[in-house]
PDB file of N, CA and C in Angstrom:
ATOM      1  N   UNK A   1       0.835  -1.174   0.000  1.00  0.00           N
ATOM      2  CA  UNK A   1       0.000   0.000   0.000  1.00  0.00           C
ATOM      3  C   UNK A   1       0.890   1.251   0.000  1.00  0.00           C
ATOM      4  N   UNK A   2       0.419   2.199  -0.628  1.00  0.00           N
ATOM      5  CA  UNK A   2       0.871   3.382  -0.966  1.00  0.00           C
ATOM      6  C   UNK A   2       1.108   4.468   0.457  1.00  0.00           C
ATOM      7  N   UNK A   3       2.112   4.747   0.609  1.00  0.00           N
ATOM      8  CA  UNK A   3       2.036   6.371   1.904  1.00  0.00           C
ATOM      9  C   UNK A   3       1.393   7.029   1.411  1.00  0.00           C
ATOM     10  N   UNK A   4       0.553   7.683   2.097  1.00  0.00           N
ATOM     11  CA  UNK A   4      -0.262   9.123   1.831  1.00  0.00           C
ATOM     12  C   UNK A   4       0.723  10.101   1.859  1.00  0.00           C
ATOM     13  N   UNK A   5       0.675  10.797   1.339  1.00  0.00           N
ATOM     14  CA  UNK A   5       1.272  12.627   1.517  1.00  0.00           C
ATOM     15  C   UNK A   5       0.423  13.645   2.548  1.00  0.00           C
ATOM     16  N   UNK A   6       1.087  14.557   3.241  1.00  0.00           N
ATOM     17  CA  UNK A   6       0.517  14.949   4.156  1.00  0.00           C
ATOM     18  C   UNK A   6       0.059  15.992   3.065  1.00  0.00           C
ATOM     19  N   UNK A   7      -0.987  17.247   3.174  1.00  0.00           N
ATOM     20  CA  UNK A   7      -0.468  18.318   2.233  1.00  0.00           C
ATOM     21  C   UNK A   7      -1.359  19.578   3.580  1.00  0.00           C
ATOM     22  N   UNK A   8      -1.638  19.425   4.175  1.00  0.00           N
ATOM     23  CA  UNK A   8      -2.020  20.348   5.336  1.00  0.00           C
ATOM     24  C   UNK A   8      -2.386  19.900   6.925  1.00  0.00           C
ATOM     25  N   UNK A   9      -2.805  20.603   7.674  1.00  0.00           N
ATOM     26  CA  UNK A   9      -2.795  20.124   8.966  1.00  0.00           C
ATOM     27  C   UNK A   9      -3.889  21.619   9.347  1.00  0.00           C
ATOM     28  N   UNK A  10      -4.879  21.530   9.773  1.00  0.00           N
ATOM     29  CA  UNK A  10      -6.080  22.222  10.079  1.00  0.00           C
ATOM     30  C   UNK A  10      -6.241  21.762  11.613  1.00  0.00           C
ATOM     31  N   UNK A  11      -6.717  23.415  12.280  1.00  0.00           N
ATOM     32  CA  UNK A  11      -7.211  23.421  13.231  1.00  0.00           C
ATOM     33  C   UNK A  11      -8.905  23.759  13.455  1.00  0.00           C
ATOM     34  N   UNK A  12      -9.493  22.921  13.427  1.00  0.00           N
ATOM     35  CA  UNK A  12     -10.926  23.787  13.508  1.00  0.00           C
ATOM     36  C   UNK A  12     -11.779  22.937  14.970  1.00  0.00           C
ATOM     37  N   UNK A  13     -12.994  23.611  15.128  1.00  0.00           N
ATOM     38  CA  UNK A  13     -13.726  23.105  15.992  1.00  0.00           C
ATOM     39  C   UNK A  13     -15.119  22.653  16.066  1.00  0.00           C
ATOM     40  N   UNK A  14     -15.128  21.580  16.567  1.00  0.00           N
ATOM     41  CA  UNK A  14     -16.547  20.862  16.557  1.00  0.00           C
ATOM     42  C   UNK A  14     -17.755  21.982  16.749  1.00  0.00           C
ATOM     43  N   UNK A  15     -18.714  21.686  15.421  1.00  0.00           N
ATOM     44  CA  UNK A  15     -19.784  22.743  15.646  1.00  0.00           C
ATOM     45  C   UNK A  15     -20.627  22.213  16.891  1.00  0.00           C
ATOM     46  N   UNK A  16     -20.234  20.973  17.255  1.00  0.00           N
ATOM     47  CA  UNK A  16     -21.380  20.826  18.321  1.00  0.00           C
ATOM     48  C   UNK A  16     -21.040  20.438  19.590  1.00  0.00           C
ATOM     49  N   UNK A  17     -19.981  19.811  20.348  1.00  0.00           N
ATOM     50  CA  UNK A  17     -19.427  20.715  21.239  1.00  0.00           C
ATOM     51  C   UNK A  17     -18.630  21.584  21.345  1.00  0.00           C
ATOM     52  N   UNK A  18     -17.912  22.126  20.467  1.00  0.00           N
ATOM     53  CA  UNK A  18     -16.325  23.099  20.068  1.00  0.00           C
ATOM     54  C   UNK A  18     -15.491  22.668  20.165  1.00  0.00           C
ATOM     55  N   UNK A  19     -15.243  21.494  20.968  1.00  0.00           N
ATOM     56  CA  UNK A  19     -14.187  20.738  20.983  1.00  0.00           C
ATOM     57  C   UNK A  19     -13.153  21.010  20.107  1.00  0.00           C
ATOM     58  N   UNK A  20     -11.920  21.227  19.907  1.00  0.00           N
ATOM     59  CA  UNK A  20     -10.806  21.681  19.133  1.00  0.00           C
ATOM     60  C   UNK A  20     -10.492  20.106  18.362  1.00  0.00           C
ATOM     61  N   UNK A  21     -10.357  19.577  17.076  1.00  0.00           N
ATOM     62  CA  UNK A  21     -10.249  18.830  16.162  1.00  0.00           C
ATOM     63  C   UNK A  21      -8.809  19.099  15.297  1.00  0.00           C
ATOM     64  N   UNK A  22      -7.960  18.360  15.052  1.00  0.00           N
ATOM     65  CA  UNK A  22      -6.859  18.785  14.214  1.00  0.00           C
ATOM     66  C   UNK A  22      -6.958  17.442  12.976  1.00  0.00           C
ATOM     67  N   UNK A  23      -7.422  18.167  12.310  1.00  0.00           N
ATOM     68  CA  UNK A  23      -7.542  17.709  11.201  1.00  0.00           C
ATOM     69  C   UNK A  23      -6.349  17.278   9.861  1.00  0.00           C
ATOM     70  N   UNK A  24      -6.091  16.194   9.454  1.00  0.00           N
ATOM     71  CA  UNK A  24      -4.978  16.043   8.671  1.00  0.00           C
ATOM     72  C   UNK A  24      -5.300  15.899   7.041  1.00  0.00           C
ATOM     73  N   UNK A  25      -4.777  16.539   6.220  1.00  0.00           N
ATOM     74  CA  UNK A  25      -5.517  16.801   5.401  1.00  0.00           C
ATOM     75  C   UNK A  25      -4.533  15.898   4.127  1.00  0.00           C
ATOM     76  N   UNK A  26      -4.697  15.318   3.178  1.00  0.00           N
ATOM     77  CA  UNK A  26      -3.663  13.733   2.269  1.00  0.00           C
ATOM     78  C   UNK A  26      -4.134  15.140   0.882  1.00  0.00           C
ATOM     79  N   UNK A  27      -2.816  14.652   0.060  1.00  0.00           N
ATOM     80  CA  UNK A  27      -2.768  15.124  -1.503  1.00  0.00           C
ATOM     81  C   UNK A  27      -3.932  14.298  -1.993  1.00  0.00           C
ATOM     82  N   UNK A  28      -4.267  13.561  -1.835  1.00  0.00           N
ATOM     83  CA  UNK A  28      -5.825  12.593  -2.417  1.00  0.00           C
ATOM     84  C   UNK A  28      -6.693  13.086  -1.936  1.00  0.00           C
ATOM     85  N   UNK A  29      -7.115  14.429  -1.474  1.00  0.00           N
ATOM     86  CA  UNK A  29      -8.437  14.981  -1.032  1.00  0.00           C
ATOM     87  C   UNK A  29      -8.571  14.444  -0.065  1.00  0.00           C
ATOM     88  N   UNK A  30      -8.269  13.143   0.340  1.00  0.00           N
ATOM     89  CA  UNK A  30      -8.724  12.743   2.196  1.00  0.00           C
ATOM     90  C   UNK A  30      -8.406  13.020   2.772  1.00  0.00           C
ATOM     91  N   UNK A  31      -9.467  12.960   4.348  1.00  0.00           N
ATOM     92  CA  UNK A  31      -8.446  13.476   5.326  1.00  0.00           C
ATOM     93  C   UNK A  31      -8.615  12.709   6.361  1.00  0.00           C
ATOM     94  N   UNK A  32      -8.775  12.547   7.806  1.00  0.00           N
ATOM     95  CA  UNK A  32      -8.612  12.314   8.793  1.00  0.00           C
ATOM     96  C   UNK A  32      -9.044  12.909  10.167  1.00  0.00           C
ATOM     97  N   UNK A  33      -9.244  12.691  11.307  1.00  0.00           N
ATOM     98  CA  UNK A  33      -9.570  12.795  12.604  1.00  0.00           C
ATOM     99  C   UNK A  33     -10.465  14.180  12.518  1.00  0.00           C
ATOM    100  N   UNK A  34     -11.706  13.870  11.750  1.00  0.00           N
ATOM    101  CA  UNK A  34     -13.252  14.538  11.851  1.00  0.00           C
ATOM    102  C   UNK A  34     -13.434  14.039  10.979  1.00  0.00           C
ATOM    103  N   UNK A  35     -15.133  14.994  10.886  1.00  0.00           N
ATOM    104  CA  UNK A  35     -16.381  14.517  10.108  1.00  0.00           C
ATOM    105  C   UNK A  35     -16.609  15.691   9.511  1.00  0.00           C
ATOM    106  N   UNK A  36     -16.675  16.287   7.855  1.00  0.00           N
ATOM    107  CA  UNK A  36     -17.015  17.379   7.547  1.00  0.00           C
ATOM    108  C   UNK A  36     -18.126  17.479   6.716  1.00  0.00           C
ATOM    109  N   UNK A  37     -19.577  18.156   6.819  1.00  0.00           N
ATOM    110  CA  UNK A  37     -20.507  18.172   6.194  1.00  0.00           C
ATOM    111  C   UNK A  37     -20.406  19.428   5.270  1.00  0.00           C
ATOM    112  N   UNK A  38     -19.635  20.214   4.717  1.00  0.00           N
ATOM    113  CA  UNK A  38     -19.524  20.850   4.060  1.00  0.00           C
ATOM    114  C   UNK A  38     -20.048  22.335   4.772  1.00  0.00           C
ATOM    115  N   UNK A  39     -19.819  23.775   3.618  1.00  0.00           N
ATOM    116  CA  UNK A  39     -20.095  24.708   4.492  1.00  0.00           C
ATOM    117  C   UNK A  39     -21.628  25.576   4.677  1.00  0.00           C
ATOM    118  N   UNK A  40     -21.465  26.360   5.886  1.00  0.00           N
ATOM    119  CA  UNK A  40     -22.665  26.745   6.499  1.00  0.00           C
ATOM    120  C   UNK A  40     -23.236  28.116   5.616  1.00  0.00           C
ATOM    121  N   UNK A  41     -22.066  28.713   5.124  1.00  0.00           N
ATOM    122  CA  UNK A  41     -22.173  29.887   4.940  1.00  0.00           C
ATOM    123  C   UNK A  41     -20.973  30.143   3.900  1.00  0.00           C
ATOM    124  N   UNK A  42     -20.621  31.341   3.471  1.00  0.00           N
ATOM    125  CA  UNK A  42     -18.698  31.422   2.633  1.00  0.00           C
ATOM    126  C   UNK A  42     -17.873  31.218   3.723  1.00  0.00           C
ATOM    127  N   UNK A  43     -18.108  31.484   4.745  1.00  0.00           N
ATOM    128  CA  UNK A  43     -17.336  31.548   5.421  1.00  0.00           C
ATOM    129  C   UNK A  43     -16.846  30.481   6.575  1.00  0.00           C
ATOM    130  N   UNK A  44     -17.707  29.966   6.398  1.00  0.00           N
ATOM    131  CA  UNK A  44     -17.655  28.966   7.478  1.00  0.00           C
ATOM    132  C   UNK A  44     -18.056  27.533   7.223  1.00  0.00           C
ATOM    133  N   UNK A  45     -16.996  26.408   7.841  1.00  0.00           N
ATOM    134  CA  UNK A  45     -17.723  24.842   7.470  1.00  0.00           C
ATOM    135  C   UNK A  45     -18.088  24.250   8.679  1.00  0.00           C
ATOM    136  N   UNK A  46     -18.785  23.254   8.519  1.00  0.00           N
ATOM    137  CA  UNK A  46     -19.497  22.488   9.307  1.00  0.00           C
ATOM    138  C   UNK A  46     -18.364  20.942   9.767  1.00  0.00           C
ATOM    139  N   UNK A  47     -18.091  21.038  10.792  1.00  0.00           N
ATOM    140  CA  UNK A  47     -17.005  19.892  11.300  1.00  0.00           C
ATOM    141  C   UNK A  47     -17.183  19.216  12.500  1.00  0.00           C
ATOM    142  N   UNK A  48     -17.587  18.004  12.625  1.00  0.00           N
ATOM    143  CA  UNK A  48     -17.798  17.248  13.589  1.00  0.00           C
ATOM    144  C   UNK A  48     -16.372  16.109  14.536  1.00  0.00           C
ATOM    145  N   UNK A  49     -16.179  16.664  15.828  1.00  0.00           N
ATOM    146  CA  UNK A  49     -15.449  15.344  16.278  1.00  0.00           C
ATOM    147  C   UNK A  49     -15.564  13.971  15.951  1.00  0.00           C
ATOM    148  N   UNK A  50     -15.697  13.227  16.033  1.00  0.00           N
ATOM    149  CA  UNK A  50     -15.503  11.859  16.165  1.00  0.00           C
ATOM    150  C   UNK A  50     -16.641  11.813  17.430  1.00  0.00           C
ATOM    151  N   UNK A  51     -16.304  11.934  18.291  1.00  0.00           N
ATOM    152  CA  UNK A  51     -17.291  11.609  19.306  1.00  0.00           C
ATOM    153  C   UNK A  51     -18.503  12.065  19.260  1.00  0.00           C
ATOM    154  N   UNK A  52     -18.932  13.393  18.753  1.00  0.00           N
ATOM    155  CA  UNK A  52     -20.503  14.145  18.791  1.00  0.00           C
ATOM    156  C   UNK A  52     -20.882  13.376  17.156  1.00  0.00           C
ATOM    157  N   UNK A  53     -20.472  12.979  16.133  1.00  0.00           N
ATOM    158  CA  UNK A  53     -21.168  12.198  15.230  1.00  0.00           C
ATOM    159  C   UNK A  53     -21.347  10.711  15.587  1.00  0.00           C
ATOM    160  N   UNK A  54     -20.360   9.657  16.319  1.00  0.00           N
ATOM    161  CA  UNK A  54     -20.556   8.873  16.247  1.00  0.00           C
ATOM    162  C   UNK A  54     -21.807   8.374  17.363  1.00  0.00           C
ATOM    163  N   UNK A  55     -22.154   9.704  18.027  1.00  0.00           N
ATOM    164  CA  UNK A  55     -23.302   9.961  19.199  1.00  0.00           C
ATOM    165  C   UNK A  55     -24.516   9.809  18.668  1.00  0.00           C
ATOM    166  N   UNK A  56     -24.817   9.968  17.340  1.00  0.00           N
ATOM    167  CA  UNK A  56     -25.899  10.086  16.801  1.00  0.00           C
ATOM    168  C   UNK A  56     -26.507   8.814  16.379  1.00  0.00           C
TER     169      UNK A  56
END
């Protein structure tokens, strides 16, 4: 299996508890440690921990 490439590293926070999330972001568009439903507004996206989605 292939290494991923890193190509960013994001800080954002759970819209639903705020919880701080660091997000790892692969040259293949994937990413890692959250859940992102895309954005709310221009300005802003919608990002879930791990724990408040898998709650549902």
């Amino acid at each position: 299996m292939a290494k991923k490439v890193i190509s960013k590293r994001l800080n954002k926070a759970c819209a639903v508890c705020g919880k701080s999330i660091k997000v790892i972001l692969y040259a293949d568009r994937s990413y890692r440690n959250g859940h992102y439903f895309g954005k709310l507004d221009r300005s802003r996206e919608y990002w879930e921990c791990p724990k408040c989605y898998w709650k549902k």
